[in-house]
N, C-alpha and C. Protein backbone atom coordinates (compact mmCIF):
# COMPACT_ATOMS: atom_id res chain seq x y z
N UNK A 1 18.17 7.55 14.57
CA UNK A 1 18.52 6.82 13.37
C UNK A 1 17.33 5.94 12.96
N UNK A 2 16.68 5.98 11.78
CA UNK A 2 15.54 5.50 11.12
C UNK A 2 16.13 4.18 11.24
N UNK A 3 16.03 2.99 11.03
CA UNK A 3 16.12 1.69 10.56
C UNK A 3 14.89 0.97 9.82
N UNK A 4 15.17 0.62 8.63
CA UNK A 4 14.05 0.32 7.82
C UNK A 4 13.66 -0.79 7.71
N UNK A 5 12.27 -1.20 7.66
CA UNK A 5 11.75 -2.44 7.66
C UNK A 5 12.40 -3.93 7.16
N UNK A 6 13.25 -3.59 6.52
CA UNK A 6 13.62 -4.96 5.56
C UNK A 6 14.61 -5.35 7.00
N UNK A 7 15.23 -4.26 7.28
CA UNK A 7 16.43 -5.05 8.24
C UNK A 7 15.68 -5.36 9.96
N UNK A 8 14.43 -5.01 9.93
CA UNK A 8 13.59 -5.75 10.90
C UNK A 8 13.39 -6.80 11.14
N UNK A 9 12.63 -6.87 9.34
CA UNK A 9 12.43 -8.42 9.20
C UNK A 9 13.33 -9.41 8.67
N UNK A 10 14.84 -8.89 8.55
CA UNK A 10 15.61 -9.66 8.59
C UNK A 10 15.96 -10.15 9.77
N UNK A 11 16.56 -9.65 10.58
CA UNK A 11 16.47 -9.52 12.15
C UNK A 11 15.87 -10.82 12.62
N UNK A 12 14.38 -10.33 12.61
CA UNK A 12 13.67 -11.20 13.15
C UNK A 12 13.66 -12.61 12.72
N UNK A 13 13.82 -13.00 11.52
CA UNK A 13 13.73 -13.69 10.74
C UNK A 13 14.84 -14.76 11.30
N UNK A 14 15.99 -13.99 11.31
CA UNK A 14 17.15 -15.12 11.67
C UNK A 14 16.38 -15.70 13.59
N UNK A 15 16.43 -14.35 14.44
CA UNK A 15 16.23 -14.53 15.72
C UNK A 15 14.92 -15.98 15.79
N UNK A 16 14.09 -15.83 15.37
CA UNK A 16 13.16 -16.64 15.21
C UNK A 16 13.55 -18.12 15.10
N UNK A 17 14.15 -18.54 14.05
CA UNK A 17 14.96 -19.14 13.58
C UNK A 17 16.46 -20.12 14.21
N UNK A 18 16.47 -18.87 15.31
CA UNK A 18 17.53 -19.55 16.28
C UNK A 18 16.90 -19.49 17.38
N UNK A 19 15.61 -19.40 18.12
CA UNK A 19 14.76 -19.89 19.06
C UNK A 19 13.81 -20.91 18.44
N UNK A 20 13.99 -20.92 16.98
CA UNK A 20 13.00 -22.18 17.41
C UNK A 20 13.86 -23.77 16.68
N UNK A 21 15.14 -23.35 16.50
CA UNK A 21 15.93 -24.52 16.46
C UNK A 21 16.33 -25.65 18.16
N UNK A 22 15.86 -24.89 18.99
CA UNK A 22 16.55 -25.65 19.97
C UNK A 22 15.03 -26.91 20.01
N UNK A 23 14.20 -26.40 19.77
CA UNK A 23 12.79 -27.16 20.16
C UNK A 23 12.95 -28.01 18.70
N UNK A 24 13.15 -27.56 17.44
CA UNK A 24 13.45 -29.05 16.56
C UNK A 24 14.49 -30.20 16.50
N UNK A 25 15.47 -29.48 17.26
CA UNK A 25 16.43 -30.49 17.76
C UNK A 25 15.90 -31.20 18.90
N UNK A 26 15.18 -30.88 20.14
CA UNK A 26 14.77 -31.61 20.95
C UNK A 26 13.64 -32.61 20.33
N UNK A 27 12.61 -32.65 19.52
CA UNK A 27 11.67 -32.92 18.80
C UNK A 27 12.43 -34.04 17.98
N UNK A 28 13.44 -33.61 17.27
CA UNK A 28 13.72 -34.63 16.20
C UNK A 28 14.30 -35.96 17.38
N UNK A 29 15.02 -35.39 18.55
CA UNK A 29 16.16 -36.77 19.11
C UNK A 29 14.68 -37.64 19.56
N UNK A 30 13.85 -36.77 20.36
CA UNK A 30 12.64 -37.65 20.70
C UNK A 30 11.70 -38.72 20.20
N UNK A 31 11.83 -38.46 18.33
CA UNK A 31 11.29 -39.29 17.85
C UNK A 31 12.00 -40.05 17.34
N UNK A 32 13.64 -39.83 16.95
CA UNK A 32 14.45 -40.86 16.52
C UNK A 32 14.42 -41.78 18.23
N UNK A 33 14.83 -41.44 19.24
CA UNK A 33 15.02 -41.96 20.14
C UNK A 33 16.42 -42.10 20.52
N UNK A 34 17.34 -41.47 20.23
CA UNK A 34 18.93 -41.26 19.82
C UNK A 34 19.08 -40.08 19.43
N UNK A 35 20.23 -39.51 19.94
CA UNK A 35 20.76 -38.65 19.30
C UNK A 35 21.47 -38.49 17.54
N UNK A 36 21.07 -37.99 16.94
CA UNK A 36 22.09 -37.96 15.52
C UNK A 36 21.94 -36.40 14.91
N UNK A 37 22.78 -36.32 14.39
CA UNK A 37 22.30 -35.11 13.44
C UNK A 37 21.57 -35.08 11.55
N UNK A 38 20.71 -34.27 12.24
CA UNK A 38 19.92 -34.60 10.78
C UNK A 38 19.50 -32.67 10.24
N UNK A 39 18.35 -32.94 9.55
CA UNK A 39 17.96 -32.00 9.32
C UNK A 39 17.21 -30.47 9.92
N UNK A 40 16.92 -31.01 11.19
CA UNK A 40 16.57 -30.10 12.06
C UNK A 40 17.91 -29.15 12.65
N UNK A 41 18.81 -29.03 12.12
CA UNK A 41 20.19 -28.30 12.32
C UNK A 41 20.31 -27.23 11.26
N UNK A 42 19.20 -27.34 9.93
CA UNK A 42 19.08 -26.56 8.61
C UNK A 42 18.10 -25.22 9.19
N UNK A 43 17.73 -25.21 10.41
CA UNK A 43 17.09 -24.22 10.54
C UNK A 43 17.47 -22.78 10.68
N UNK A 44 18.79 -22.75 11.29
CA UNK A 44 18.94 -21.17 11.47
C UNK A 44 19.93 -21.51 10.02
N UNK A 45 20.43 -22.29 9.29
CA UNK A 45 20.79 -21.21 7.90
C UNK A 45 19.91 -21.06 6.64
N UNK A 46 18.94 -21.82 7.15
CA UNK A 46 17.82 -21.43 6.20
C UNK A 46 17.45 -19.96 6.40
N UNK A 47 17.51 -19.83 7.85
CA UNK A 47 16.76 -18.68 9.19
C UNK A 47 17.80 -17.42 7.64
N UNK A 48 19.12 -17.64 7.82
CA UNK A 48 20.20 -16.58 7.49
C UNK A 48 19.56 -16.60 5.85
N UNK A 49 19.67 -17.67 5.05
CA UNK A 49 19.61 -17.14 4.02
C UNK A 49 17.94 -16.66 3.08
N UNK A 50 16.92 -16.71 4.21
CA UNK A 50 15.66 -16.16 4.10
C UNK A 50 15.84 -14.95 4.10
N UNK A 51 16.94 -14.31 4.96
CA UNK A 51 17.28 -13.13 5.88
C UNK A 51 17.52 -12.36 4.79
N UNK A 52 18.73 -12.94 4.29
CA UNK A 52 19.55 -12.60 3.02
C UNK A 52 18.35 -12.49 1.84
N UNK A 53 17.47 -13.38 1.79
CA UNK A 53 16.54 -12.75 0.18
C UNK A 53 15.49 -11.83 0.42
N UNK A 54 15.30 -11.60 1.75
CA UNK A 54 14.58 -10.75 2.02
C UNK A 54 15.19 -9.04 1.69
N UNK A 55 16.23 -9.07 2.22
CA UNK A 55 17.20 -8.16 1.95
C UNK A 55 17.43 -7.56 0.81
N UNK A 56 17.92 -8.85 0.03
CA UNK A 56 17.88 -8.75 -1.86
C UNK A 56 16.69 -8.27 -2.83
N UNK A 57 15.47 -8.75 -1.86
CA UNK A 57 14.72 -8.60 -2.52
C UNK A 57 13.97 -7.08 -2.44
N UNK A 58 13.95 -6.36 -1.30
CA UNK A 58 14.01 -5.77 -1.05
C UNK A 58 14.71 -4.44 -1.59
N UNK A 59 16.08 -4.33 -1.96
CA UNK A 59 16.70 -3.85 -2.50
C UNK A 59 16.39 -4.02 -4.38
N UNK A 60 15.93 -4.41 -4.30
CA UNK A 60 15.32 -5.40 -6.47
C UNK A 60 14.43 -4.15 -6.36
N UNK A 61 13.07 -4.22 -5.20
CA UNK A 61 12.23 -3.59 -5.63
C UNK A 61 12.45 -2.08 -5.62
N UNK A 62 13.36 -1.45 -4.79
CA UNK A 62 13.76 -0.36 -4.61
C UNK A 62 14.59 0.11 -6.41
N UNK A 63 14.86 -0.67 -6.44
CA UNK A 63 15.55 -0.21 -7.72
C UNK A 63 14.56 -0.03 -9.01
N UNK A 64 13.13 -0.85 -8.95
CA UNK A 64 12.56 -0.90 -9.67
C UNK A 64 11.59 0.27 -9.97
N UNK A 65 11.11 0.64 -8.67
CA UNK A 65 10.35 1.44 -8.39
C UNK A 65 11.55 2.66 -8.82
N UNK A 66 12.60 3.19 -8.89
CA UNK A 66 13.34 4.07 -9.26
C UNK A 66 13.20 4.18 -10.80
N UNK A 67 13.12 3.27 -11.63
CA UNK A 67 13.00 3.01 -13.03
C UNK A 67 11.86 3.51 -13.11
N UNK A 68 10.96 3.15 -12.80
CA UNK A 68 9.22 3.28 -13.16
C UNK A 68 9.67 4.78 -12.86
N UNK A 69 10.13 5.42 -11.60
CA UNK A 69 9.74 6.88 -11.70
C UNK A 69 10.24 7.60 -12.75
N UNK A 70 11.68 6.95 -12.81
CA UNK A 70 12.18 7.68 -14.29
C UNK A 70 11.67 7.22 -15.93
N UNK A 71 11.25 6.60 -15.93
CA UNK A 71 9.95 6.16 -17.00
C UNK A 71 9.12 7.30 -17.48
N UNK A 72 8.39 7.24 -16.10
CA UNK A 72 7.33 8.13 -16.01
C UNK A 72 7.09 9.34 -16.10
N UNK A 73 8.65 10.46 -15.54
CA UNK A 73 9.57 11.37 -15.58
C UNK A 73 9.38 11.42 -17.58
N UNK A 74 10.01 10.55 -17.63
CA UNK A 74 10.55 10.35 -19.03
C UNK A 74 9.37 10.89 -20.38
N UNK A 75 8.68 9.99 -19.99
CA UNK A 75 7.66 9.99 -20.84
C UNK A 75 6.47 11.44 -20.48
N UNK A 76 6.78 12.07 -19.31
CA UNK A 76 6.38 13.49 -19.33
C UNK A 76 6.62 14.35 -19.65
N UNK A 77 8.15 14.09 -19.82
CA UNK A 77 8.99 15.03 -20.58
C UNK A 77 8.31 14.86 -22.03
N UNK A 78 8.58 13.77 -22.60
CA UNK A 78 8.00 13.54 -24.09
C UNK A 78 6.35 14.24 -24.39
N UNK A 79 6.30 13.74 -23.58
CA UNK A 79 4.41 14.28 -23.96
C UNK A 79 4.87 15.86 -23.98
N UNK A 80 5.42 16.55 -22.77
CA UNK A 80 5.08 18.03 -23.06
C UNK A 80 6.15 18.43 -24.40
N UNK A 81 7.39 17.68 -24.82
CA UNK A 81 7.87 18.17 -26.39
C UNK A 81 7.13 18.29 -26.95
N UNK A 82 6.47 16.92 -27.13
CA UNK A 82 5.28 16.82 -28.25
C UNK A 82 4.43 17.90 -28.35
N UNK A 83 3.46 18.31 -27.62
CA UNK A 83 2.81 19.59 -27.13
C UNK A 83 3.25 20.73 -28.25
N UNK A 84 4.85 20.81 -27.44
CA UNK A 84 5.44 22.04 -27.72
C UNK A 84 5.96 22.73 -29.25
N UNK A 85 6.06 20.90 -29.63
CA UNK A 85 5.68 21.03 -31.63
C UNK A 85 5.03 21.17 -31.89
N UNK A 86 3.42 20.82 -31.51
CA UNK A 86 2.48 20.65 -32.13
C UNK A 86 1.81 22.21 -32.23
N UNK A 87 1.94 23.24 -31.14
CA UNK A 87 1.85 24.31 -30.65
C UNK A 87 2.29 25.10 -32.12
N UNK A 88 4.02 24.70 -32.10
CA UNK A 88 4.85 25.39 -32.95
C UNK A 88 4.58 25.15 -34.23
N UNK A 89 4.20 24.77 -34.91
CA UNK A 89 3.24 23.97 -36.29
C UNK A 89 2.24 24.87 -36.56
N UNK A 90 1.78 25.18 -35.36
CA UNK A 90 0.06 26.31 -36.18
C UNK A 90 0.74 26.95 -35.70
């Protein structure tokens, strides 16, 4: 089974994300000097929703690149009509 890059680097993206939250939580209590919760807890759903636009985005370009081919399709078709009147004329 192929698995394609986007869901790699989604993958990774979160995993990353939840190994390196334990070291900003240790980091943040050290410099407050107390425990509290703050912002160093935003890391793995940032981690998820990086994950998520990577994904999206991913999927955007796939769709785009489908357009352009049928564009391109498109407009080959046109050129050889054209041709095929211009032929039919003389």
């Amino acid at each position: 089974m192929k698995i394609k890059k986007r869901y790699i680097a989604a993958a990774l993206t979160v995993a990353v994300s939840a190994a390196v939250t334990p070291l900003c939580i240790d980091t943040a209590y050290r410099a407050r000097g107390y425990e509290a919760v703050g912002g160093e807890w935003l890391v793995i759903p940032l981690g998820i929703i990086l994950a998520l636009f990577i994904l999206e985005a991913a999927k955007a370009l796939d769709y785009v690149k489908l357009k352009l081919e049928a564009m391109k399709e498109e407009q080959t078709f046109c050129e050889a009509a054209e041709y095929d009147e211009i032929n039919q004329a003389n």
